[in-house]
Protein backbone atom coordinates (compact mmCIF):
# COMPACT_ATOMS: atom_id res chain seq x y z
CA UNK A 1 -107.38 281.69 86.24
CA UNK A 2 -103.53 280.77 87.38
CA UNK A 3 -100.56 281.19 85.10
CA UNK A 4 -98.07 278.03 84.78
CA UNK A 5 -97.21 276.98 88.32
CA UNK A 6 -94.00 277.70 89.24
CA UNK A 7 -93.09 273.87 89.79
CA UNK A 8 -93.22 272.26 86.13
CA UNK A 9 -91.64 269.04 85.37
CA UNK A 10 -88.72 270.28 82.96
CA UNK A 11 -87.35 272.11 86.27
CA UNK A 12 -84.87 271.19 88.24
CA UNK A 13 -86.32 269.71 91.33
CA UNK A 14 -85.38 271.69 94.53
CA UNK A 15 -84.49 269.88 98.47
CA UNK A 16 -87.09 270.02 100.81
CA UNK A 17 -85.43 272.70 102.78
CA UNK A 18 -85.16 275.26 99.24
CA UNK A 19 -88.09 274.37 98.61
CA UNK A 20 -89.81 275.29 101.80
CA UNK A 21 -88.28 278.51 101.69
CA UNK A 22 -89.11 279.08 97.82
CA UNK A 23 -92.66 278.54 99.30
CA UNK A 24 -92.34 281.36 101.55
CA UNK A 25 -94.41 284.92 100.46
CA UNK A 26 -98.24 285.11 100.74
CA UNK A 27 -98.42 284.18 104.46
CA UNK A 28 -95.28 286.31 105.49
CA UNK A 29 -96.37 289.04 103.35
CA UNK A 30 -100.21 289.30 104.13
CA UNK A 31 -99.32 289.45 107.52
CA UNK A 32 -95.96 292.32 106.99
CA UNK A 33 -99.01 294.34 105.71
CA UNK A 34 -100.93 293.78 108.26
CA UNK A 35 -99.18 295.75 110.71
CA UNK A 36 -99.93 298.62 108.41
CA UNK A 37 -99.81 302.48 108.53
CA UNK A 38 -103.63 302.49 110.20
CA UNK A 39 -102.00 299.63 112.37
CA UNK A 40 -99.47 301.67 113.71
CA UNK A 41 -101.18 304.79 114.39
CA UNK A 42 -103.65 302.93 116.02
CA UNK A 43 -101.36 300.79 118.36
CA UNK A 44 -99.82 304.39 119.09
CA UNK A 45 -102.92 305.94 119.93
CA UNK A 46 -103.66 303.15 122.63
CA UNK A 47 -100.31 303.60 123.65
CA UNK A 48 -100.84 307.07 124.17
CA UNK A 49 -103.93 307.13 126.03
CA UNK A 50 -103.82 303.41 127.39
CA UNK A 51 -100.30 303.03 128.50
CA UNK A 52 -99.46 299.52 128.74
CA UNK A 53 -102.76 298.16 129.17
CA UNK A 54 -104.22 296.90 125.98
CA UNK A 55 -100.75 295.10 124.65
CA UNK A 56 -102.42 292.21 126.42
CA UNK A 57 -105.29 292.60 123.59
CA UNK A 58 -102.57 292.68 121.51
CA UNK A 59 -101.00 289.16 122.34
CA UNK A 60 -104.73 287.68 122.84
CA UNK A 61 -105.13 288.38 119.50
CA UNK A 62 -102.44 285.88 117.78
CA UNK A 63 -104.16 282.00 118.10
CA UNK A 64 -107.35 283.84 115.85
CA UNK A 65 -105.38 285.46 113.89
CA UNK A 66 -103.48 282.57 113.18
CA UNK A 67 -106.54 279.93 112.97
CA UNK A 68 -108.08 282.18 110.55
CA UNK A 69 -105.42 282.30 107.89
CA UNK A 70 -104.41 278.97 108.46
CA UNK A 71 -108.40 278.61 107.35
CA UNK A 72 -108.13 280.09 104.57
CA UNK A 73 -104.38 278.10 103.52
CA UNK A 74 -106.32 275.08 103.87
CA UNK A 75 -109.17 276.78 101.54
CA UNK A 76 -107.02 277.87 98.76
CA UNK A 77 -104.33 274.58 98.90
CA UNK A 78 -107.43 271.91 99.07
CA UNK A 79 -109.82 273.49 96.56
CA UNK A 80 -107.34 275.86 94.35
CA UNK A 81 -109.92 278.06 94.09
CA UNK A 82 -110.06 281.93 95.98
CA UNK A 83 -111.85 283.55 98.56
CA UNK A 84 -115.14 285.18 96.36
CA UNK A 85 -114.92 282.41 93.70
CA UNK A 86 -115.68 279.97 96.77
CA UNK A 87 -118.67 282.34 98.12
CA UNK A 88 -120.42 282.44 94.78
CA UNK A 89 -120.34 278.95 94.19
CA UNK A 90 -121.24 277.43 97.34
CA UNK A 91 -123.34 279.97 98.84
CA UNK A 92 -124.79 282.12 95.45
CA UNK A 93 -124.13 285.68 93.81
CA UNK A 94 -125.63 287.55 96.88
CA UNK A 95 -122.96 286.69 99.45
CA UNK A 96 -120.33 286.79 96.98
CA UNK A 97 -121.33 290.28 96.60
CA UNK A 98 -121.81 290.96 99.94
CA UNK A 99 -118.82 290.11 101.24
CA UNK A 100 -117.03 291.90 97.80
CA UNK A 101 -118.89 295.16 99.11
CA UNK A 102 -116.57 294.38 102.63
CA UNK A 103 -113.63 294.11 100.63
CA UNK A 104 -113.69 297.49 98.82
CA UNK A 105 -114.84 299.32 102.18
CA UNK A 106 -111.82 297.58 103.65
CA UNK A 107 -109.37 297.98 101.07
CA UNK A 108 -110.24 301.90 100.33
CA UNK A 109 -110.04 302.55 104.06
CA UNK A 110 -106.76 300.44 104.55
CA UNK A 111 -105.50 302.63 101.70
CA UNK A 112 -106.47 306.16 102.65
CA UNK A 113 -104.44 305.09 106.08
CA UNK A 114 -101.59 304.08 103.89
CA UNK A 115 -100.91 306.89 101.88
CA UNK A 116 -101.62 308.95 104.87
CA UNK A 117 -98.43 307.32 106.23
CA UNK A 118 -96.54 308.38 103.21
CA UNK A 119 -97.90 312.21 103.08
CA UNK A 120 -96.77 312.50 106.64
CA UNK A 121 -93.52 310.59 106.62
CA UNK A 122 -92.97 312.86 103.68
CA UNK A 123 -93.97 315.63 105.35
CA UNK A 124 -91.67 314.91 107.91
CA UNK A 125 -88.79 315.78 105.05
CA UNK A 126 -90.34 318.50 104.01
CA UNK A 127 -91.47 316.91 100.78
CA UNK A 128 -94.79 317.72 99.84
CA UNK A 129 -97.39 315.12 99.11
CA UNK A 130 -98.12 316.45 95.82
CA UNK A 131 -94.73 314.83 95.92
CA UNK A 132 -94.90 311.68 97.97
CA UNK A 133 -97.36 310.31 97.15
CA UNK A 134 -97.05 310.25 92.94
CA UNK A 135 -93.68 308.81 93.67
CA UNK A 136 -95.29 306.30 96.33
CA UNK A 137 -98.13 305.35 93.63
CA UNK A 138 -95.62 304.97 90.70
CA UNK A 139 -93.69 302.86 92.42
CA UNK A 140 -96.52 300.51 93.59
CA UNK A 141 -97.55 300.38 89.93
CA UNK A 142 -94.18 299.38 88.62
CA UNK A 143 -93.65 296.98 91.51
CA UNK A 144 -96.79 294.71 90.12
CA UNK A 145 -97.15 295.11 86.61
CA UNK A 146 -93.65 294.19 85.69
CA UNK A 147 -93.34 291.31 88.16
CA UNK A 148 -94.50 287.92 88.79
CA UNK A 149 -95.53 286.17 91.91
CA UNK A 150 -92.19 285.69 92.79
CA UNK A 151 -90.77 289.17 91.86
CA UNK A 152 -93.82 290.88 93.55
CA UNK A 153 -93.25 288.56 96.63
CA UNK A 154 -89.64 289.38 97.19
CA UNK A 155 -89.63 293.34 96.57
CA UNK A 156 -92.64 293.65 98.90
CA UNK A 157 -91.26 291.54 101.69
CA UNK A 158 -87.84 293.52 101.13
CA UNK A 159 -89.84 296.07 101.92
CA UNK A 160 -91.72 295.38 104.59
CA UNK A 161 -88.58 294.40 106.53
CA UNK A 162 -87.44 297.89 107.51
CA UNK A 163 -90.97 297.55 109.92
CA UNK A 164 -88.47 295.74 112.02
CA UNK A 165 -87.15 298.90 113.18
CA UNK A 166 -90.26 299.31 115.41
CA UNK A 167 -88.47 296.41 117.57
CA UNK A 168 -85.19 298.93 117.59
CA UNK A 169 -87.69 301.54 118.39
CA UNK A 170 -89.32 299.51 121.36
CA UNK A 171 -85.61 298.44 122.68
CA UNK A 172 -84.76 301.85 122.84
CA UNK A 173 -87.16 302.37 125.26
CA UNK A 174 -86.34 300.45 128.05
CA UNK A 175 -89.60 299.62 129.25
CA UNK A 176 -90.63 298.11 132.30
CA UNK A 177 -91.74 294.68 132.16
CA UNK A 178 -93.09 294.65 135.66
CA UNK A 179 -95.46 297.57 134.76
CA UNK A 180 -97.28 295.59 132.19
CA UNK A 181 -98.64 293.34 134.31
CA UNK A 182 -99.08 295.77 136.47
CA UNK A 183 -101.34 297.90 134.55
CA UNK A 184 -102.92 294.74 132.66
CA UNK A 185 -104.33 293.62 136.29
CA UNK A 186 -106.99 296.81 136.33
CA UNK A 187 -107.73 297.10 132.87
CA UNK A 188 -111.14 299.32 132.43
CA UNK A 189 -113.85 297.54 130.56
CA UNK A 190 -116.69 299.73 131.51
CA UNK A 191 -114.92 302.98 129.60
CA UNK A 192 -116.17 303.64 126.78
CA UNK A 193 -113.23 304.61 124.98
CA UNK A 194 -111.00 302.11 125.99
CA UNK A 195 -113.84 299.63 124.55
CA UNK A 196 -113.59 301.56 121.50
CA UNK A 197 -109.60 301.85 121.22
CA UNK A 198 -110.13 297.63 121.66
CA UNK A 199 -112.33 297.89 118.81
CA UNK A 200 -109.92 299.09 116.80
CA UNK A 201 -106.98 297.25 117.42
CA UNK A 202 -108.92 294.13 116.66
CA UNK A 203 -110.27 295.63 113.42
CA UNK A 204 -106.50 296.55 112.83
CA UNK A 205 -105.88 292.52 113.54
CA UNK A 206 -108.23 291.14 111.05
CA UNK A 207 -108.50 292.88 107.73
CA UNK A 208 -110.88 291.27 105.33
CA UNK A 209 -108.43 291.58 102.41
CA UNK A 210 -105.95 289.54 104.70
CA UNK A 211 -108.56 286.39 103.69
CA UNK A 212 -109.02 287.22 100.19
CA UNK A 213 -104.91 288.07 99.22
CA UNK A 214 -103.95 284.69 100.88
CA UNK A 215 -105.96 282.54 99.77
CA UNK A 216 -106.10 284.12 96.20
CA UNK A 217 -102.00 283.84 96.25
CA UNK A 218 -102.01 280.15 97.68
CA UNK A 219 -104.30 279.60 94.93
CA UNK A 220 -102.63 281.32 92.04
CA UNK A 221 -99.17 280.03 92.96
CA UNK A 222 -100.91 276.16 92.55
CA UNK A 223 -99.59 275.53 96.02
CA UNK A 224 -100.13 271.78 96.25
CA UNK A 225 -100.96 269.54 99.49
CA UNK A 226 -97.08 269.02 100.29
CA UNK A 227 -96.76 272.69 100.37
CA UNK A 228 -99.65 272.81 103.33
CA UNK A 229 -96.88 272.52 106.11
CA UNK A 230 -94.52 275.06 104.80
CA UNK A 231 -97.67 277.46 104.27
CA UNK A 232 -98.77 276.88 107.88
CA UNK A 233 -95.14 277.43 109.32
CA UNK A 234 -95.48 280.66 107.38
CA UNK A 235 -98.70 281.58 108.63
CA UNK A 236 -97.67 280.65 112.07
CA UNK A 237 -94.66 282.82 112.17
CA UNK A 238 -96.31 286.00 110.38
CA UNK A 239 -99.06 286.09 113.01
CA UNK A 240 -96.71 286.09 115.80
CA UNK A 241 -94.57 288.81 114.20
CA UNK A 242 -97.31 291.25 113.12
CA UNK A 243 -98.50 291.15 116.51
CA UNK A 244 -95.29 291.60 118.22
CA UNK A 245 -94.67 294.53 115.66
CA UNK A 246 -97.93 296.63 116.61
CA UNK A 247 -97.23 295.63 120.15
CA UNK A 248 -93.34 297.38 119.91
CA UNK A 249 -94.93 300.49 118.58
CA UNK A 250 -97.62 300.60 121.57
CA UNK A 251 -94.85 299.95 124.22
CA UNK A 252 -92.75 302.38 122.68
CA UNK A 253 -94.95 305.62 122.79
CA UNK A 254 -96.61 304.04 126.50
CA UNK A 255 -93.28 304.62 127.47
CA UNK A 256 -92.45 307.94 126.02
CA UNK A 257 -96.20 309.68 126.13
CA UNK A 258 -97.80 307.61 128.95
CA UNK A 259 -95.21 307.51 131.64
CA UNK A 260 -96.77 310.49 133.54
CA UNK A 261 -99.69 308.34 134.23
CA UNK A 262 -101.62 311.06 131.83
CA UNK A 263 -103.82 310.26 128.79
CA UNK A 264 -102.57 311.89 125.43
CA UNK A 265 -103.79 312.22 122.13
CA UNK A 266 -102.17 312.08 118.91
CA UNK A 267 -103.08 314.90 115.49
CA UNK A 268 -100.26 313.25 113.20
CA UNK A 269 -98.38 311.06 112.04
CA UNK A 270 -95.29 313.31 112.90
CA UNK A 271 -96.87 313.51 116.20
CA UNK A 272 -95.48 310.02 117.17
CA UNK A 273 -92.28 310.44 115.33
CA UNK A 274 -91.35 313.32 117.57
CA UNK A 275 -92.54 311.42 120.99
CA UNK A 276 -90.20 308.61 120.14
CA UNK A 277 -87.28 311.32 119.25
CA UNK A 278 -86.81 311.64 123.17
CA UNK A 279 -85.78 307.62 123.36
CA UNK A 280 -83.61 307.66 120.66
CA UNK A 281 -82.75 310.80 119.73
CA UNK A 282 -84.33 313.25 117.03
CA UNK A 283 -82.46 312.19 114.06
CA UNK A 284 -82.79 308.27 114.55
CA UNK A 285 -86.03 308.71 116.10
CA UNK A 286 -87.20 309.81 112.66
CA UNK A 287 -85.31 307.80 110.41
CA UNK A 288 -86.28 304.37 112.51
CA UNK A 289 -90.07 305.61 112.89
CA UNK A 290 -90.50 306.81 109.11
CA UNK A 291 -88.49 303.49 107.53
CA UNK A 292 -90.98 301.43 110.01
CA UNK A 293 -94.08 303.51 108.77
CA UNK A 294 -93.31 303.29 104.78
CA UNK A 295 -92.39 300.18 104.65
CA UNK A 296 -95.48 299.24 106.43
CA UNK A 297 -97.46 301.25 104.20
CA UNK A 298 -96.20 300.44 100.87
CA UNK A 299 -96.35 296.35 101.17
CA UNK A 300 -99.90 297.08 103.28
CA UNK A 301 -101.00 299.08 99.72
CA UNK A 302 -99.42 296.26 97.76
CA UNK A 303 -101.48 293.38 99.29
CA UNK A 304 -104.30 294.90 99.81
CA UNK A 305 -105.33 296.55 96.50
CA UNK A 306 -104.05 293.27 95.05
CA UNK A 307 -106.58 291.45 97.40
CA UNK A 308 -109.15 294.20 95.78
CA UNK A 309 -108.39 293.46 92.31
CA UNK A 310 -108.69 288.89 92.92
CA UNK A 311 -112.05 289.31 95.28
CA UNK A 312 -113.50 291.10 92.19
CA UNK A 313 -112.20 288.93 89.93
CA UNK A 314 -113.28 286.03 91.49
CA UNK A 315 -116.85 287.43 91.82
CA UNK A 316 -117.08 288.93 88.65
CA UNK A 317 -115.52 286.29 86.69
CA UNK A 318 -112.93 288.48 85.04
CA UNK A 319 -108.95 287.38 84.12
CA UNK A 320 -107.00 287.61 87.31
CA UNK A 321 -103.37 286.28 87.85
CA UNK A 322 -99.69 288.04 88.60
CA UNK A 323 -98.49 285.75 86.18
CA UNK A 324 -100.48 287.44 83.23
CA UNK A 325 -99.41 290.09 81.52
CA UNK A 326 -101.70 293.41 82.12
CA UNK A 327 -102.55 293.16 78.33
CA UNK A 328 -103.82 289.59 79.35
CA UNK A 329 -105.75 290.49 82.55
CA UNK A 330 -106.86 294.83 81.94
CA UNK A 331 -109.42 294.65 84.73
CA UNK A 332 -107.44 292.85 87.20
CA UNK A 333 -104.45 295.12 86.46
CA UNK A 334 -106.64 298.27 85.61
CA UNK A 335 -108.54 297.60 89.34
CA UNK A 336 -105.42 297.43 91.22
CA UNK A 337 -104.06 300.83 89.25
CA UNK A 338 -107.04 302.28 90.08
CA UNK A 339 -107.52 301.90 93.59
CA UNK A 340 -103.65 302.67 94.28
CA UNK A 341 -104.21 305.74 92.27
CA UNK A 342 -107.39 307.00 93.69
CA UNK A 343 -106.67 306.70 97.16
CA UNK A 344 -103.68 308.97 96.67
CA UNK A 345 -105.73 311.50 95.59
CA UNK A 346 -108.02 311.19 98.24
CA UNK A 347 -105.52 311.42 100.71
CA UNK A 348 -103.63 314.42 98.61
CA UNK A 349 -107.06 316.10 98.80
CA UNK A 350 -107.74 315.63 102.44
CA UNK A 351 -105.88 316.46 105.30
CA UNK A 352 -103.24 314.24 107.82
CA UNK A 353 -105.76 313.14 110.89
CA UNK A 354 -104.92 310.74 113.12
CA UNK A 355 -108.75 310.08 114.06
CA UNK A 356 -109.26 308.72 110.40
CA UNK A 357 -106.44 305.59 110.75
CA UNK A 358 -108.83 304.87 114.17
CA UNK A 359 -112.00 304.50 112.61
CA UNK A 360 -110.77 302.43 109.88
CA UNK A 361 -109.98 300.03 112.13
CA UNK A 362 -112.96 299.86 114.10
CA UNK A 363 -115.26 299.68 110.35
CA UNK A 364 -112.95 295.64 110.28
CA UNK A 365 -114.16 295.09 113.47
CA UNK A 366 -117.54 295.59 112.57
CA UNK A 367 -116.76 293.28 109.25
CA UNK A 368 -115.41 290.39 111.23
CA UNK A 369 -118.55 288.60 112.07
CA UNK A 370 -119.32 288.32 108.26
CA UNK A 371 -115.59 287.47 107.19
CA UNK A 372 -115.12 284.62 109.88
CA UNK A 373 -118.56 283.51 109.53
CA UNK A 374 -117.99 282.76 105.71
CA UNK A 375 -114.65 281.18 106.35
CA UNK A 376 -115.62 278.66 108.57
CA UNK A 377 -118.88 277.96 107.12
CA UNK A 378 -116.41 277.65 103.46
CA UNK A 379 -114.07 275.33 105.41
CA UNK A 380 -117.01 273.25 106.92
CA UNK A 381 -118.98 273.11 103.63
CA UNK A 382 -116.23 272.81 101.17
CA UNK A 383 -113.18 270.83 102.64
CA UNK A 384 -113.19 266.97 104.04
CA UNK A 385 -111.32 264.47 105.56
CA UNK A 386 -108.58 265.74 108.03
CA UNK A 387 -108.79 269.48 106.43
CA UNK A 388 -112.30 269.89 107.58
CA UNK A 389 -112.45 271.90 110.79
CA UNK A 390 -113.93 269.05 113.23
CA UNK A 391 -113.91 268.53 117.03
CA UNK A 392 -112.25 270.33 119.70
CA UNK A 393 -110.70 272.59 116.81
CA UNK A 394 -113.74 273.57 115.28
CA UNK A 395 -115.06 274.32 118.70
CA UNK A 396 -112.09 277.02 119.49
CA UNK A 397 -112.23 278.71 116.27
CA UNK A 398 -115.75 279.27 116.37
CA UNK A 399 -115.81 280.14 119.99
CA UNK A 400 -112.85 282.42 119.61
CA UNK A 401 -114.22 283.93 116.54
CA UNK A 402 -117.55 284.80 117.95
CA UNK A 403 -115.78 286.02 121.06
CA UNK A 404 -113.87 288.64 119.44
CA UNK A 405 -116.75 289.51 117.10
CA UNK A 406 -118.73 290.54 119.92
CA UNK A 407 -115.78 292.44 122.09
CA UNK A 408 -114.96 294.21 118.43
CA UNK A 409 -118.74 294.87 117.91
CA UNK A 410 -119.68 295.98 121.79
CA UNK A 411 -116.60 298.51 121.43
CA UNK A 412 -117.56 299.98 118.45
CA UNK A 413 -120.81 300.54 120.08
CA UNK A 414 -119.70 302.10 123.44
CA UNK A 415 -117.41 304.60 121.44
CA UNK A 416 -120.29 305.76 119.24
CA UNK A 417 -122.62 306.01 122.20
């Protein structure tokens, strides 16, 4: 399955410090792409019709979010194996299947939302998306069949770094700390669209391609059980900063849209780009919000039609590794052209709608019973000793897990009621 790990003998042995950082790249990355296009415009939405209120769902979010990745580090260190591979062995074809069907529902709605973000921020240039998003797809294309782990790794967290400009965004802002808590004291839990808007925010949170890119990566790089704390750390700090990066676009247009104390409701991408022009100006309003929003959606389309093209793989049984050439692995290469490709013309076809990026969301909030179910029943079937998920920790994963399930599914249900 794995190419030569990236650690032979004949190498030159790196320090413990080099060599945690070497590590670095799945768990940074899954999470950079995370905080994706459909991420953003859904943390804007709330902003826009929420205020303040729901960045507390938000911050809630970041111990699950973190517990279930760190799940499935310990999965793909301890076993070597990925996500699907695991399913079909342990519990047959059918739920291997099953939860394959979640990932290309997941992945194909993830990337309609991300090369929305690209028509629109190219729209915001006046470059047409016959334009864009060829350019966009060519690029994604080039970025993974002439890499390697490592390559791949580094040019989509490169990427993904100008998202920090939604902190510059947020800054910008001023807002008012004091009014947080203010508004988080009366939040509305009997409104049916604020239960859906919470629906989506936690589908936005936990993508099932999240579990099958990570643990496919930790797998295919041959991460060993020394690299388990540097892979944690990175987990750790990923889930705190894709969190804190949806928050900063939520505060920012609450601030700008919802300071009149009025709902408002978003058509566009663009839409948000010119609310945030009033905090810091029209020029860098647009430059900050559209570097934030395609960097987001580029590494978001990286990892998750890469996560697309392993959960097949591992279900089907076909070639799959970054380290192959595409002559080596066609169907892993050919499914992650193919998806990239077709999305774009999905999106090319269909127009810029704000509503879409929501709903997304809200379909991985419906998925999240099935994808944490698997993982910890994986983790409790599969791993032993001190890697098995035992005790008090077993207790607040599970709890927490079927917690959120339930506020993600009981959303989705008031806002289709």
């Amino acid at each position: 399955m794995s190419g030569a790990s990236p650690f032979q003998p004949n190498q030159p042995k790196l320090s413990p410090r080099l060599r945690w950082l070497a590590l670095w790249g799945p768990g940074l990355l899954v999470m950079l792409a995370d905080c994706d296009a459909g991420n953003v415009v859904t943390a804007a939405q709330a902003g826009a019709q929420w205020g303040l209120q729901l960045v507390v769902v938000l911050l809630a979010l970041i111990p699950l979010l973190y517990m279930v990745q760190e799940l499935t580090v310990r999965l793909g260190i301890f076993t070597g194996r990925g996500h699907g591979e695991l399913i079909r062995s342990n519990f047959g074809p059918v739920w291997a299947w099953i939860s394959a069907a979640g990932l290309v529902i997941a992945v194909l709605g993830s990337l309609v939302t991300e090369f929305t973000g690209v028509a629109g921020i190219g729209e915001l240039y006046g470059v047409s998306r016959s334009v864009s998003l060829p350019l966009a797809v060519c690029a994604l294309i080039a970025i993974v069949t002439t890499g390697s782990h490592k390559r791949v790794d580094k040019a989509a967290i490169l990427i993904g770094a100008f998202e920090l400009t939604f902190f510059v965004v947020a800054w910008k802002a001023h807002p008012d700390i004091r009014e947080v808590f203010r508004q988080i004291r009366h939040l509305p839990f009997g409104n049916r669209q604020f239960g859906y808007m919470t629906a989506a925010l936690i589908g936005a949170t936990f993508n099932p391609w999240m579990v099958f890119y990570q643990q496919a990566a930790v797998a295919d790089k041959e991460l060993t059980a020394r690299d388990y704390s540097a892979a944690r750390a990175e987990t750790a700090l990923g889930a705190v900063l894709t969190q804190l990066l949806t928050a900063a676009v939520l505060v920012a247009v609450a601030t700008t849209l919802a300071g009149d104390g009025k709902p408002h409701a978003l058509e566009s991408v663009g839409e948000i780009s010119h609310a945030l022009a009033t905090v810091v100006g029209p020029e860098a309003g647009r430059i900050l919000f559209s570097a934030g929003v395609l960097g987001a959606s580029m590494v978001a389309a990286i990892v998750c039609s890469l996560a697309l093209a392993w959960g097949l793989g591992e279900v089907a049984g076909y070639n799959r590794s970054l380290e192959a050439r595409p002559s080596g692995a066609p169907w892993f290469y050919g499914v992650y052209v193919a998806s990239v490709a077709g999305s774009a013309y999905l999106v090319w076809l269909a127009p810029d709608l704000i509503w879409l990026n929501v709903a997304a969301q809200v379909v991985n909030a419906l998925m999240l019973p099935l994808v944490a179910g698997l993982l910890i029943a994986l983790g409790m079937r599969v791993l032993s000793g001190p890697q098995r998920p035992r005790g008090l920790y077993l207790w607040l994963v599970s709890g927490t897990a079927v917690l959120v399930s339930v506020a993600g599914l009981v959303g989705a249900a008031m806002g289709l009621v």
